[in-house]
Protein backbone atom coordinates (compact mmCIF):
# COMPACT_ATOMS: atom_id res chain seq x y z
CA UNK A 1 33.70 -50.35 -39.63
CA UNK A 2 31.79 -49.75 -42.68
CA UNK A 3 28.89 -52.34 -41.50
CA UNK A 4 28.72 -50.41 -38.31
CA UNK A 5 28.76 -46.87 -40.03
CA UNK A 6 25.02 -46.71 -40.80
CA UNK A 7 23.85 -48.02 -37.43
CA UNK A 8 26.10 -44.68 -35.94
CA UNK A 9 24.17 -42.72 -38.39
CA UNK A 10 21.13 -43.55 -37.70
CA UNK A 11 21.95 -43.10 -34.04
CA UNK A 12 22.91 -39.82 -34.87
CA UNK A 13 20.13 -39.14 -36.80
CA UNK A 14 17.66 -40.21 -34.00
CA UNK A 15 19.39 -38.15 -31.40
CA UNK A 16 18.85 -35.19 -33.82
CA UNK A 17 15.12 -35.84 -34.05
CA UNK A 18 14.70 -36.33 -30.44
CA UNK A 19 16.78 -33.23 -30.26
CA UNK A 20 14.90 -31.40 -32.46
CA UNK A 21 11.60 -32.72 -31.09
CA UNK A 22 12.09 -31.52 -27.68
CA UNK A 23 13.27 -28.26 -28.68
CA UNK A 24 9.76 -28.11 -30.96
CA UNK A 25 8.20 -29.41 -27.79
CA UNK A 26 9.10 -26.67 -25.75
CA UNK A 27 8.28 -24.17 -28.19
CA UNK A 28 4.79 -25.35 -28.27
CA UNK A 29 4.36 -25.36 -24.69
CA UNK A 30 5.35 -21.95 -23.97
CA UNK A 31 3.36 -21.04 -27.02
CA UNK A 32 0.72 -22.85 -25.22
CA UNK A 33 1.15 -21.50 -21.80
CA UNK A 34 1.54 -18.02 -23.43
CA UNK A 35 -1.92 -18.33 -25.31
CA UNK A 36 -3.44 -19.84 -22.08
CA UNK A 37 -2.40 -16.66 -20.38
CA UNK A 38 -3.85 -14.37 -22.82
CA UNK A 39 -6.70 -15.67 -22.23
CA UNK A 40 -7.21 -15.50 -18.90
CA UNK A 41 -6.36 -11.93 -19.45
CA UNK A 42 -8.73 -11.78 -22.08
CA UNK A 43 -11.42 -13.38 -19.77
CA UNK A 44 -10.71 -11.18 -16.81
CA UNK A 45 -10.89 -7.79 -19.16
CA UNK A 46 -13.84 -8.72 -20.29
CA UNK A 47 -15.38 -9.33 -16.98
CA UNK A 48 -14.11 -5.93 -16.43
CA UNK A 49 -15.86 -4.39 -19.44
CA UNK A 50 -18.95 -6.03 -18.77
CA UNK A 51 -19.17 -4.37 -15.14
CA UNK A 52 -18.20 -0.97 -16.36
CA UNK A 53 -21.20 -0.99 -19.06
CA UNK A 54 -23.54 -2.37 -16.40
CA UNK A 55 -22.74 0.41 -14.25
CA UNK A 56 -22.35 2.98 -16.88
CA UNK A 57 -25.85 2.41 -18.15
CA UNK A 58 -27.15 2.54 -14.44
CA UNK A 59 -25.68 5.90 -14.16
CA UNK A 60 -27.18 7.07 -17.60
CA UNK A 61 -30.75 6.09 -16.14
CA UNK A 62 -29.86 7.99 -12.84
CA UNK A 63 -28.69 11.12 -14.47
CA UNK A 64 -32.57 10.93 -15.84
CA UNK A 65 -33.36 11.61 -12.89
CA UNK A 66 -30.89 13.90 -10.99
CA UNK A 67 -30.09 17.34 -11.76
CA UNK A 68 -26.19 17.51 -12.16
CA UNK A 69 -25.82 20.27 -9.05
CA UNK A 70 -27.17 18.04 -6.33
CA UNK A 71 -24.51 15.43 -7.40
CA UNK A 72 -21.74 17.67 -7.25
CA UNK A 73 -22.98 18.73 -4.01
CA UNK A 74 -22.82 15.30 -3.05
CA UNK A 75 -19.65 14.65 -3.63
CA UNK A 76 -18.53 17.93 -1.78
CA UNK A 77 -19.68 16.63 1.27
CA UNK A 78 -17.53 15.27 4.61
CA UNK A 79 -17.64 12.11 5.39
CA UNK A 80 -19.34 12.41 8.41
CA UNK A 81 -21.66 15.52 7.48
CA UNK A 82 -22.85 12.55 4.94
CA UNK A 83 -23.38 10.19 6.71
CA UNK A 84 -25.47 12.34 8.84
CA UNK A 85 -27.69 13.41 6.19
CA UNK A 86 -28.35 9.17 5.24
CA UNK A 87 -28.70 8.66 8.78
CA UNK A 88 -31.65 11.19 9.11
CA UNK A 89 -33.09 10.53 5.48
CA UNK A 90 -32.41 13.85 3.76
CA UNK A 91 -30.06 11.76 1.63
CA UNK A 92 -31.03 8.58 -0.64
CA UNK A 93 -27.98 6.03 -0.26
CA UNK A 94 -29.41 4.97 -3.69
CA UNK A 95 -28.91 8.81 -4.85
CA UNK A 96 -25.00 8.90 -2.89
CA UNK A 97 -24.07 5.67 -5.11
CA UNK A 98 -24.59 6.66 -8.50
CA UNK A 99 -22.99 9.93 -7.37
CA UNK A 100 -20.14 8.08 -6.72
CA UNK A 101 -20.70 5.14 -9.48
CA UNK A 102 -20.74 8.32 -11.69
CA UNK A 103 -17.47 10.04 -10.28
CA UNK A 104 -15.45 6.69 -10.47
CA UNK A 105 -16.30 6.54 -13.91
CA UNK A 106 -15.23 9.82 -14.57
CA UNK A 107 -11.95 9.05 -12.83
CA UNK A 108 -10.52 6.05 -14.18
CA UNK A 109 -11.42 6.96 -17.31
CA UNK A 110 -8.24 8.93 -16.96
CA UNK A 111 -5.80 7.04 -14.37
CA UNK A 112 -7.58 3.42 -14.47
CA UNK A 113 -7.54 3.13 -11.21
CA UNK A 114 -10.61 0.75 -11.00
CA UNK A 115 -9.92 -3.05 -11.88
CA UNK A 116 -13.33 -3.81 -11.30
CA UNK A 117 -17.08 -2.30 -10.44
CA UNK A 118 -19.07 -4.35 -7.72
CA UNK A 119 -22.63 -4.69 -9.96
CA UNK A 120 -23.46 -6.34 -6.30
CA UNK A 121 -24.32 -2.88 -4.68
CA UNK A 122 -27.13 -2.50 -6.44
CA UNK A 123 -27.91 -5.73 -4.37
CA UNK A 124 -26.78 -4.50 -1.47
CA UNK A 125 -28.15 -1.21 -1.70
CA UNK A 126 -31.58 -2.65 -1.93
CA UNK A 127 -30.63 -4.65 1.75
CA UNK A 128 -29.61 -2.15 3.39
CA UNK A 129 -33.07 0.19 2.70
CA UNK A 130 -34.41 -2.92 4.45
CA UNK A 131 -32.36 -3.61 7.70
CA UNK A 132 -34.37 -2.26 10.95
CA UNK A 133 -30.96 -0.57 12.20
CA UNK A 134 -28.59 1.41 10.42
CA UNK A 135 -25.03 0.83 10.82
CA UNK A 136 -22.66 3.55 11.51
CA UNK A 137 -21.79 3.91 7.68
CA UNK A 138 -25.20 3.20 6.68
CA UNK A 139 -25.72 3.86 2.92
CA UNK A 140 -21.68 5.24 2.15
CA UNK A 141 -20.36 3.61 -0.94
CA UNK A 142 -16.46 2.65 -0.33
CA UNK A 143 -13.86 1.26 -3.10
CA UNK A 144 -11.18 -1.70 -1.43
CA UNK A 145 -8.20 -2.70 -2.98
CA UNK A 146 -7.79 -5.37 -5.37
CA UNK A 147 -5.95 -7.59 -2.91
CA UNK A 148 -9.26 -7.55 -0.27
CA UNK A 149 -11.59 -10.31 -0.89
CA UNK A 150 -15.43 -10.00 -2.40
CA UNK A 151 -17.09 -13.09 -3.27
CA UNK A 152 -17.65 -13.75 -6.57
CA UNK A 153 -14.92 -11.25 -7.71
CA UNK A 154 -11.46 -11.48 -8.45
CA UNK A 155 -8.00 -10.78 -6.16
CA UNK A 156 -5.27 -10.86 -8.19
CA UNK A 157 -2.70 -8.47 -6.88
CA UNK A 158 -1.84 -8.34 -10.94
CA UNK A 159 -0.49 -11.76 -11.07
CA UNK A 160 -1.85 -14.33 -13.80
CA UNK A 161 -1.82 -16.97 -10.89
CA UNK A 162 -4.56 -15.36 -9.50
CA UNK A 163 -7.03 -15.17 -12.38
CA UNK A 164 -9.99 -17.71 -12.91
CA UNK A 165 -10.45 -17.96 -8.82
CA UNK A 166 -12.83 -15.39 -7.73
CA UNK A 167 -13.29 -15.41 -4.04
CA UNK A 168 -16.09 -17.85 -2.62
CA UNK A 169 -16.76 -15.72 0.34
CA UNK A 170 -16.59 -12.38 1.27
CA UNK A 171 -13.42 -10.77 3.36
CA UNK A 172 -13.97 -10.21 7.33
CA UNK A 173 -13.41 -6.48 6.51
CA UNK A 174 -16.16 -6.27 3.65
CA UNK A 175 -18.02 -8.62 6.01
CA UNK A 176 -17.78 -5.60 8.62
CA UNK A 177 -18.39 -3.17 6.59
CA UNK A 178 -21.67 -4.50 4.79
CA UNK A 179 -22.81 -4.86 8.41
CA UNK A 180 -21.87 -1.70 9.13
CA UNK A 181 -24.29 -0.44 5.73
CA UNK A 182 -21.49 0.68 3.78
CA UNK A 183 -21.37 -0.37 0.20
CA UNK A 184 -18.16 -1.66 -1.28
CA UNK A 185 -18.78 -0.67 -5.38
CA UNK A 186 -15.20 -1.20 -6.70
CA UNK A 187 -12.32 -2.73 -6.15
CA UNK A 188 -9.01 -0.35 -7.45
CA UNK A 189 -5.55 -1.20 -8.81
CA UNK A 190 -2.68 -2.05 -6.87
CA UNK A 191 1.16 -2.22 -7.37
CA UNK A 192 1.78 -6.00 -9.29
CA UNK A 193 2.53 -8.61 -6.41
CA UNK A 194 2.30 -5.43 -3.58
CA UNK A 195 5.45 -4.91 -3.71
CA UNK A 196 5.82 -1.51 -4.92
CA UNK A 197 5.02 2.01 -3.75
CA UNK A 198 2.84 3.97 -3.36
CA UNK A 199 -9.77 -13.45 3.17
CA UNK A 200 -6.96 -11.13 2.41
CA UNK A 201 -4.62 -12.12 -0.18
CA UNK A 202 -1.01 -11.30 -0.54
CA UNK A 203 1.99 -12.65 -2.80
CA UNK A 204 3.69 -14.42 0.30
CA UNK A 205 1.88 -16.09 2.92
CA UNK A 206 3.34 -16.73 6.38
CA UNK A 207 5.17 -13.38 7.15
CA UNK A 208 4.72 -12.71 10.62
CA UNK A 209 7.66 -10.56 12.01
CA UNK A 210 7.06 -7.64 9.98
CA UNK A 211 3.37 -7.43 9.71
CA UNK A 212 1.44 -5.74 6.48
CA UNK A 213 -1.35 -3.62 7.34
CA UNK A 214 -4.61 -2.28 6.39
CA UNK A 215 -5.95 0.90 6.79
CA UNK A 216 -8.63 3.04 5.61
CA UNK A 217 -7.82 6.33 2.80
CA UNK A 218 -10.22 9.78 2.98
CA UNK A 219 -10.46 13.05 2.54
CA UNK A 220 -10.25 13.94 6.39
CA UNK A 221 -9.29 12.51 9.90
CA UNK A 222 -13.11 12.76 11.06
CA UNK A 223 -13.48 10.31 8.27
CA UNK A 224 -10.76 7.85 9.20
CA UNK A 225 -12.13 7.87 12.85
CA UNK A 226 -15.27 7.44 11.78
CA UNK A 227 -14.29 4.29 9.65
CA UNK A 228 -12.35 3.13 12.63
CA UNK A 229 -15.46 3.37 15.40
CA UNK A 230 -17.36 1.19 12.11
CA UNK A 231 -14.60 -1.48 12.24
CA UNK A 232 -14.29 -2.38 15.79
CA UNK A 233 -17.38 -3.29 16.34
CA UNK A 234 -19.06 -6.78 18.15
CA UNK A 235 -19.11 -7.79 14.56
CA UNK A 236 -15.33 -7.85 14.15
CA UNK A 237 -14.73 -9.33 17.27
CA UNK A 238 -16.82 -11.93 16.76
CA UNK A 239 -15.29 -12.70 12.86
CA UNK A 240 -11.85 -12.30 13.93
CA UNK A 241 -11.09 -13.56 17.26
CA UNK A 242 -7.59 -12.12 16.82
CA UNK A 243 -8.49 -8.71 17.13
CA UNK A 244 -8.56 -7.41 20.56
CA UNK A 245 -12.34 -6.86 21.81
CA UNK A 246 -11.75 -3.15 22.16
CA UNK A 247 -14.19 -0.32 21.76
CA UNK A 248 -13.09 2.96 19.74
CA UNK A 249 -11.71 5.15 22.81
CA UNK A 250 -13.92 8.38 21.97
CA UNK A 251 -12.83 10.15 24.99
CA UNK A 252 -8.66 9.98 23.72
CA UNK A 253 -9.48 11.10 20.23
CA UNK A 254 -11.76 14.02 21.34
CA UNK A 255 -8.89 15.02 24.34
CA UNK A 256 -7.52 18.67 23.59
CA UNK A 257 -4.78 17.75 26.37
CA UNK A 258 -1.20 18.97 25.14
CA UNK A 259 1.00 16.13 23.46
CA UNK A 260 4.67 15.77 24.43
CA UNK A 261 5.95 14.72 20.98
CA UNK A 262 9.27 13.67 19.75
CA UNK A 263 10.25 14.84 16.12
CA UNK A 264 12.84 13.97 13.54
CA UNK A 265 13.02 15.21 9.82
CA UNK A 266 15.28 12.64 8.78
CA UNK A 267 16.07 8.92 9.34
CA UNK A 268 19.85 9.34 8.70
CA UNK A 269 19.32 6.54 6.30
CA UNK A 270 17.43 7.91 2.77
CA UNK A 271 17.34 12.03 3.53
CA UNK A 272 13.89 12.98 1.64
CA UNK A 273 13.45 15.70 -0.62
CA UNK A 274 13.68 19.46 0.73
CA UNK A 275 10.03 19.99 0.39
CA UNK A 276 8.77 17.03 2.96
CA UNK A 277 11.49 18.25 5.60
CA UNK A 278 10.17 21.40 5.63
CA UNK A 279 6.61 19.81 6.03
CA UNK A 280 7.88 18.62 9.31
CA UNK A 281 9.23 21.86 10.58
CA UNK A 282 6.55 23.48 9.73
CA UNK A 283 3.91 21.66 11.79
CA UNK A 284 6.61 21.20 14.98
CA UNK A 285 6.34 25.24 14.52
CA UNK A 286 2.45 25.40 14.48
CA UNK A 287 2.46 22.52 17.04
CA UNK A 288 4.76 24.04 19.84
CA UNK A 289 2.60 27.68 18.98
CA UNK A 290 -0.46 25.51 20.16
CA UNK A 291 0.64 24.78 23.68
CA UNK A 292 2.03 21.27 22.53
CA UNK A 293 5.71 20.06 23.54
CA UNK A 294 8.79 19.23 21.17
CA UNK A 295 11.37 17.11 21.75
CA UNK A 296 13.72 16.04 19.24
CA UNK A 297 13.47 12.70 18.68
CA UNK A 298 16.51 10.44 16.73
CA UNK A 299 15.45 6.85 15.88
CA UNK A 300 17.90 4.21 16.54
CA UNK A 301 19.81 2.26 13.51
CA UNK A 302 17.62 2.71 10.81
CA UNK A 303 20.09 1.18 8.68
CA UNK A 304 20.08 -1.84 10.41
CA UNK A 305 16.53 -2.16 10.63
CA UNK A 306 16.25 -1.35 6.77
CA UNK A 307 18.77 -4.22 5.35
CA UNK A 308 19.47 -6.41 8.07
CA UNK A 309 15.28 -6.58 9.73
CA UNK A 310 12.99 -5.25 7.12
CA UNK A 311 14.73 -6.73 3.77
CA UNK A 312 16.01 -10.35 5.32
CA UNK A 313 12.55 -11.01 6.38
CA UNK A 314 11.17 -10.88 3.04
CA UNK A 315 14.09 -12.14 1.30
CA UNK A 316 14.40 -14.45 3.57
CA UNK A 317 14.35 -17.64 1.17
CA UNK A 318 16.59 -15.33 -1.41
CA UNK A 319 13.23 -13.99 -3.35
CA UNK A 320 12.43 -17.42 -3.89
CA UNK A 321 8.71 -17.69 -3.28
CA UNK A 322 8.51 -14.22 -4.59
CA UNK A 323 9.71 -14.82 -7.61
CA UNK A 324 6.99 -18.01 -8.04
CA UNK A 325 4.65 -15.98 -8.38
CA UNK A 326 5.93 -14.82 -11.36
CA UNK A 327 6.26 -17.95 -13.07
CA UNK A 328 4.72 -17.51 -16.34
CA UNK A 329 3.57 -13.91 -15.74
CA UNK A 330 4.16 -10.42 -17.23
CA UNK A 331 6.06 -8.77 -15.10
CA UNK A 332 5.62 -4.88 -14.41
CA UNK A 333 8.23 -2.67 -15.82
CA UNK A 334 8.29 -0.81 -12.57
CA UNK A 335 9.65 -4.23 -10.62
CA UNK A 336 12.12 -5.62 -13.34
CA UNK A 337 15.04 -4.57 -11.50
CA UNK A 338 13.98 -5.89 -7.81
CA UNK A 339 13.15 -9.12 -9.70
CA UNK A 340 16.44 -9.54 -11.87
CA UNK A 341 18.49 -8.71 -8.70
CA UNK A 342 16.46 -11.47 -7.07
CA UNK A 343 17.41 -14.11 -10.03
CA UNK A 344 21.23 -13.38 -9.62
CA UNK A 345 22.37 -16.51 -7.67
CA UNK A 346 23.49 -16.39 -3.94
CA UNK A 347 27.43 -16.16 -4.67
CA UNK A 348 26.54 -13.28 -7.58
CA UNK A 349 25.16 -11.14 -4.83
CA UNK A 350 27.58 -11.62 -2.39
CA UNK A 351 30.37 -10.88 -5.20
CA UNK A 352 28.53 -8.21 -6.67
CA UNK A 353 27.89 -6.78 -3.76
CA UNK A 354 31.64 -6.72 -2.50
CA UNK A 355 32.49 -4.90 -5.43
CA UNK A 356 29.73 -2.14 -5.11
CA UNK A 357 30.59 -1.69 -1.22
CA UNK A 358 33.47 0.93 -1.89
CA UNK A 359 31.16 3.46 -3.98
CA UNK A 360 27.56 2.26 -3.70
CA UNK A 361 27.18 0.99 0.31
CA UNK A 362 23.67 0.71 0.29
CA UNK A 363 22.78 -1.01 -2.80
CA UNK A 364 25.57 -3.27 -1.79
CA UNK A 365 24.12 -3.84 1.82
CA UNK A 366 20.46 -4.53 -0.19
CA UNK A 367 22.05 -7.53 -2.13
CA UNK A 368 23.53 -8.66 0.61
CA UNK A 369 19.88 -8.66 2.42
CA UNK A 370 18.16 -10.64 -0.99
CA UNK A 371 21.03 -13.39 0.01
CA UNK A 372 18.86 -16.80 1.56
CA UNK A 373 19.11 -17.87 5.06
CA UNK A 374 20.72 -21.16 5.74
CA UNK A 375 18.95 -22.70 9.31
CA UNK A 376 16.02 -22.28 10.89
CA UNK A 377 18.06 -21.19 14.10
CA UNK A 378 19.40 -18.08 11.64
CA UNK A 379 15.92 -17.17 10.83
CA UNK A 380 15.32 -17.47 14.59
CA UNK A 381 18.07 -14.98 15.80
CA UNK A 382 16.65 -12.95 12.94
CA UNK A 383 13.27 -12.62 14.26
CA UNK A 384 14.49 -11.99 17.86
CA UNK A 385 16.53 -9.29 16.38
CA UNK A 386 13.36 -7.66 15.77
CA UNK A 387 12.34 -8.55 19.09
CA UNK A 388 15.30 -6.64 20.71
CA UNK A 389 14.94 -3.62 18.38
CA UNK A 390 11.35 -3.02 19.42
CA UNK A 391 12.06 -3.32 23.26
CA UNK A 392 15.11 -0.70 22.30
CA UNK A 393 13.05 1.35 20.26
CA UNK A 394 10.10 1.89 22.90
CA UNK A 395 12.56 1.47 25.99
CA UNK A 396 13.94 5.06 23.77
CA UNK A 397 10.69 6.30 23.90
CA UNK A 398 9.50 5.77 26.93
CA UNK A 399 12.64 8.08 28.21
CA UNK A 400 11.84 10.59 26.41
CA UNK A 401 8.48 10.52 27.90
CA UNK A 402 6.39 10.99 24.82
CA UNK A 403 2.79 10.54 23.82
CA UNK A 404 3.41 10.33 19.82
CA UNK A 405 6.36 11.16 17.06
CA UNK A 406 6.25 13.40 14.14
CA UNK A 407 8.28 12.77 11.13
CA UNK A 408 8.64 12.78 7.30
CA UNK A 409 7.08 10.42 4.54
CA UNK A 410 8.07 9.68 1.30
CA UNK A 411 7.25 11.80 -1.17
CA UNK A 412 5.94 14.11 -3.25
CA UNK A 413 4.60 11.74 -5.64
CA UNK A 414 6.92 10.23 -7.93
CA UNK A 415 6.90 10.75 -11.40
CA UNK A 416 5.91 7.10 -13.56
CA UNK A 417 8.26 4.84 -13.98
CA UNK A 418 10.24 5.72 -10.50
CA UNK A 419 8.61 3.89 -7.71
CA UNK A 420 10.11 0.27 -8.72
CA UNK A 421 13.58 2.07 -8.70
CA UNK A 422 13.58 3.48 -5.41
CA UNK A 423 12.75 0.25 -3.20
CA UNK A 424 15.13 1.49 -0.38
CA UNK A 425 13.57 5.25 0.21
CA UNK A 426 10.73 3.59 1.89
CA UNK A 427 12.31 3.29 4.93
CA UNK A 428 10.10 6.79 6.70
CA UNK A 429 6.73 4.27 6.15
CA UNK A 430 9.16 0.60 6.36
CA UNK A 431 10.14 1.50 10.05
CA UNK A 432 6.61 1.40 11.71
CA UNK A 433 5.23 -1.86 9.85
CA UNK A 434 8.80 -3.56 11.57
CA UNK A 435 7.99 -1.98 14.52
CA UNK A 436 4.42 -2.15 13.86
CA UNK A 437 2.89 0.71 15.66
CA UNK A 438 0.09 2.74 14.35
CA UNK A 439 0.89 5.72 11.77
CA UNK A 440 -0.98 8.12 9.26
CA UNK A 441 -0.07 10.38 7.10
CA UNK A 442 -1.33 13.65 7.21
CA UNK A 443 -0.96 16.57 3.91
CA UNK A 444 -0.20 19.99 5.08
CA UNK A 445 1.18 21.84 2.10
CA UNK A 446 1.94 21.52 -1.34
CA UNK A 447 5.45 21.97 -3.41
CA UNK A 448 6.20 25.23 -3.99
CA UNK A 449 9.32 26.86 -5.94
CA UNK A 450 11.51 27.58 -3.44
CA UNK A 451 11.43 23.77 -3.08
CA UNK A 452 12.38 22.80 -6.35
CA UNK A 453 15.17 25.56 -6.20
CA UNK A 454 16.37 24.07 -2.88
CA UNK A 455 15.89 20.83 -4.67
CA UNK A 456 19.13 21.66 -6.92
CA UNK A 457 21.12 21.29 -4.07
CA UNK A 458 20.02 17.95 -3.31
CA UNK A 459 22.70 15.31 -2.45
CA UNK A 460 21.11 12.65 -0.17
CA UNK A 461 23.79 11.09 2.47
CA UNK A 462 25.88 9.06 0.08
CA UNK A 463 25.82 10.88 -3.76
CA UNK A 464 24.58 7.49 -5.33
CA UNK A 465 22.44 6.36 -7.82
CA UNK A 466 19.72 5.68 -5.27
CA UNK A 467 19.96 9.82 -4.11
CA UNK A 468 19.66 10.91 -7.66
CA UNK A 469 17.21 8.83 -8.74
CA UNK A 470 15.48 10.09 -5.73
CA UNK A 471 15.81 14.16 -7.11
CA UNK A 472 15.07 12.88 -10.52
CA UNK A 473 11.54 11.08 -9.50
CA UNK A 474 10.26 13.93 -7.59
CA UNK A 475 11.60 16.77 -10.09
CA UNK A 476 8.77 19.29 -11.47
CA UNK A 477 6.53 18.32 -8.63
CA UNK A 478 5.12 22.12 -7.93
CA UNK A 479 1.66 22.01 -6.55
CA UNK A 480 1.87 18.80 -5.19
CA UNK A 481 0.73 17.58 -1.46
CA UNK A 482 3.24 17.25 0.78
CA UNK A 483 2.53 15.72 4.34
CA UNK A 484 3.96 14.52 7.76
CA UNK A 485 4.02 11.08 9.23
CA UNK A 486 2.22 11.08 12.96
CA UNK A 487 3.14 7.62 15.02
CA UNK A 488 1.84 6.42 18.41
CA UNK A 489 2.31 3.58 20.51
CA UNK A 490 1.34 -0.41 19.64
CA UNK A 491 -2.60 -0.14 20.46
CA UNK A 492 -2.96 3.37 20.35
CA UNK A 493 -4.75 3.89 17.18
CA UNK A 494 -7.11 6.74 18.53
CA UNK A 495 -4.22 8.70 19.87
CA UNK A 496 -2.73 8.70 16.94
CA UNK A 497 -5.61 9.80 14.93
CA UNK A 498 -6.40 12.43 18.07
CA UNK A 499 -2.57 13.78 16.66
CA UNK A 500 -3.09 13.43 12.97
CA UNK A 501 -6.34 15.99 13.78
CA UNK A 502 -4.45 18.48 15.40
CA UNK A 503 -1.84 18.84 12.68
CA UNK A 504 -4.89 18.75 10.46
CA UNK A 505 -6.66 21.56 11.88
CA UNK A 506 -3.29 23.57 12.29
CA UNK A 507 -2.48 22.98 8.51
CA UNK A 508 -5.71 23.97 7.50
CA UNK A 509 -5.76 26.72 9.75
CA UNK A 510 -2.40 28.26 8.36
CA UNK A 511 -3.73 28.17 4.79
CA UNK A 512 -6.87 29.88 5.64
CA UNK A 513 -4.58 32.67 7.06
């Protein structure tokens, strides 16, 4: 034994080094992977920087040259009065985009809402002054989200994965536009991964049942049916084969026919704040005073469509892919919690969630919705679930006879720090992209006192932490918008922008009174 007693040492002492070794190894790898990282990050901010000085110093040789008043005048202007002033040449696009350059500037100075300037449109500004026609958005500068391709610039969706790959081509959409003469001169911020409130790349490829959607943002409807005349153009349909060859319908957005519309101020699932049900009365009020018709309209298991439809189809691997996208990334405050209830393994959930189910339903129902399908022929039913409950859902209304539906919309704006919590109050905006029928949201007031006093009384429909989390993200709100939700049919777009006008021009009307 005592031979044998330094060979077991010295096997001991090896295992301890390799032990230690490893342990150093991994150390420096995630120190390694951490500094590569950084990097990256350091690479991609100062891409960033360089773009913002570019632009900034074009803007200090514009304001040279333009008096201060004609910008803000500029910037004052409707969309389409705008337009109309580049179309006829009374307006410089090269004038309109340092206006804008200039007002960006200005702006994210203060939220940061720009990840990056385009220094291309000053490229493309100098094509456009050139092309023999002049598209329908001839010389209007537009911003596009982070997640919609540019060439040469970066899509990250705030993931590290996606840094050091700028796009090689341009996006159909900024394809269409260009052609179109707008001028795309910054891309803006969006939630990490999409996820959150509030050539197209995503975190998770392959979803088809419940469709994501792009639409355009502005100031007015005139604007968004402008856009929309742009878009579906010969152009489109040639780039995309997918999209249907159809013309904007001018003569169903310009109808001043009375609507038969159904109308609901809550989904029974996530009651929204006081202020944003009263938005909806409001407008059925000015509506049916217009000549229009109101019929009450109550949508069909939204709680089913919530956990069972909307939340299995992207949990459908358990948050799996999802949370790859992660892998070595910072992660945004705001989704910690959706991502740490993703890491709990399968069994956790379903325990977890059997103990919550006596006091907290619906967060119990949500972890049961993160747990994995286990055949294809269960992600099969799944999808003809969805099936079924559009057939039901239009088969609904189609009875009622209606042309469109009025109804709430998240909000006021949350207060930071809230949106990540409040996953499940989504389901006024989730229910349309299931179904996926056209929607917009319109704003027709703003938060007033009386609201925040009714507020108080807020108790949702269950008294749990989701409903007062809900009161405590949209506390002290006063002043904010507050708007309505205006749905039509699968391929009605311009109807549904021929509604969101009328509630526009009744809003509008009712504050000038």
């Amino acid at each position: 034994m005592r031979e044998l007693l330094p060979e077991t040492e010295l096997a001991s002492a090896a295992a301890l080094a390799l032990l230690c070794g490893s342990a150093a190894a991994v150390v420096v790898w995630k120190w390694l992977s951490k500094r590569h990282i950084q990097k990256k990050m350091e690479e991609a901010r100062r891409t960033r920087d360089e773009g913002v000085k570019k632009m900034a110093k074009a803007v200090q040789q514009f304001r040279e040259q333009v008096p201060s008043d004609k910008t803000d005048a500029i910037l004052s202007l409707p969309l389409l009065e705008l337009a109309g002033r580049l179309q006829e040449g009374s307006l410089s696009p090269r004038t309109v985009l340092y206006t804008y350059i200039q007002k960006a500037l200005e702006v994210t100075q203060q939220t940061n809402c720009v990840q990056y300037f385009i220094p291309e449109c000053e490229e493309q500004l100098q094509e456009i002054q050139q092309q023999r026609e002049k598209g329908l958005l001839y010389g209007i500068p537009v911003s596009i989200k982070d997640h919609i391709g540019h060439k040469g610039h970066l899509s990250t969706c705030g993931l590290v994965k996606f840094l050091g790959t700028p796009e090689q081509e341009d996006s159909v959409l900024v394809k269409v536009l260009k052609r179109q003469g707008a001028i795309p001169f910054a891309k803006t911020n969006v939630p990490q991964s999409l996820f959150n409130l509030s050539g197209i790349n995503g975190p998770v490829d392959g979803i088809v049942s419940v469709p994501c959607a792009l639409g355009p943002m502005a100031r007015d409807v005139d604007s968004l049916a402008l856009c929309m005349k742009a878009l579906l153009c010969e152009e489109m349909f040639r780039l995309d084969p997918t999209v249907p060859p159809i013309p904007f319908n001018e003569e169903v957005y310009s109808s001043s026919a009375p609507l038969r519309i159904g109308y609901y101020d809550t989904d029974g699932y996530f009651p929204l704040p006081p202020c944003m049900r009263r938005a909806v009365h409001e407008t059925r009020e000015a509506l049916q005073a217009a000549g229009h018709e109101l019929v009450l309209f109550t949508p069909l298991h939204v709680r089913h469509v919530m956990t069972e439809l909307f939340l299995k189809t992207f949990f459908a691997d358990g948050g799996r892919a999802w949370l790859d996208v992660f892998t070595g990334n910072i992660v945004d405050p705001g989704l910690k919690p959706q991502v740490n209830f993703c890491r709990i393994p399968r069994l956790g959930k379903k325990i977890l969630a059997l103990i919550l189910k006596p006091l907290f339903p619906r967060m119990a129902d949500y972890l049961n919705a993160l747990c994995s399908m286990r055949s294809v022929k269960e992600m099969w039913d799944h999808q003809h679930q969805i099936e079924v409950y559009r057939s039901e859902f239009i088969a609904q209304w189609r009875e009622l006879q209606l042309d469109v539906v009025l109804c709430p919309v998240l909000g006021p704006a949350f207060t930071i720090g809230f949106p990540g919590k409040l996953l499940s109050a989504i389901t006024s905006t989730m229910l349309y992209n299931v179904l996926n029928f056209p929607a917009g949201v319109v704003p027709v007031s703003t938060v007033t006192e009386a609201d925040e006093e009714e507020l108080k009384l807020y108790r949702g429909c269950c008294g749990d932490l989701w409903d007062r989390t809900l009161k405590q993200a949209v506390e002290g709100a006063v002043g904010l918008p507050v708007a309505v939700q205006c749905v039509a049919l699968p391929w009605q777009e311009e109807l549904c922008l021929r509604f969101m006008k009328e509630v526009e021009t009744l809003s509008r009307a009712k504050r000038a009174a």
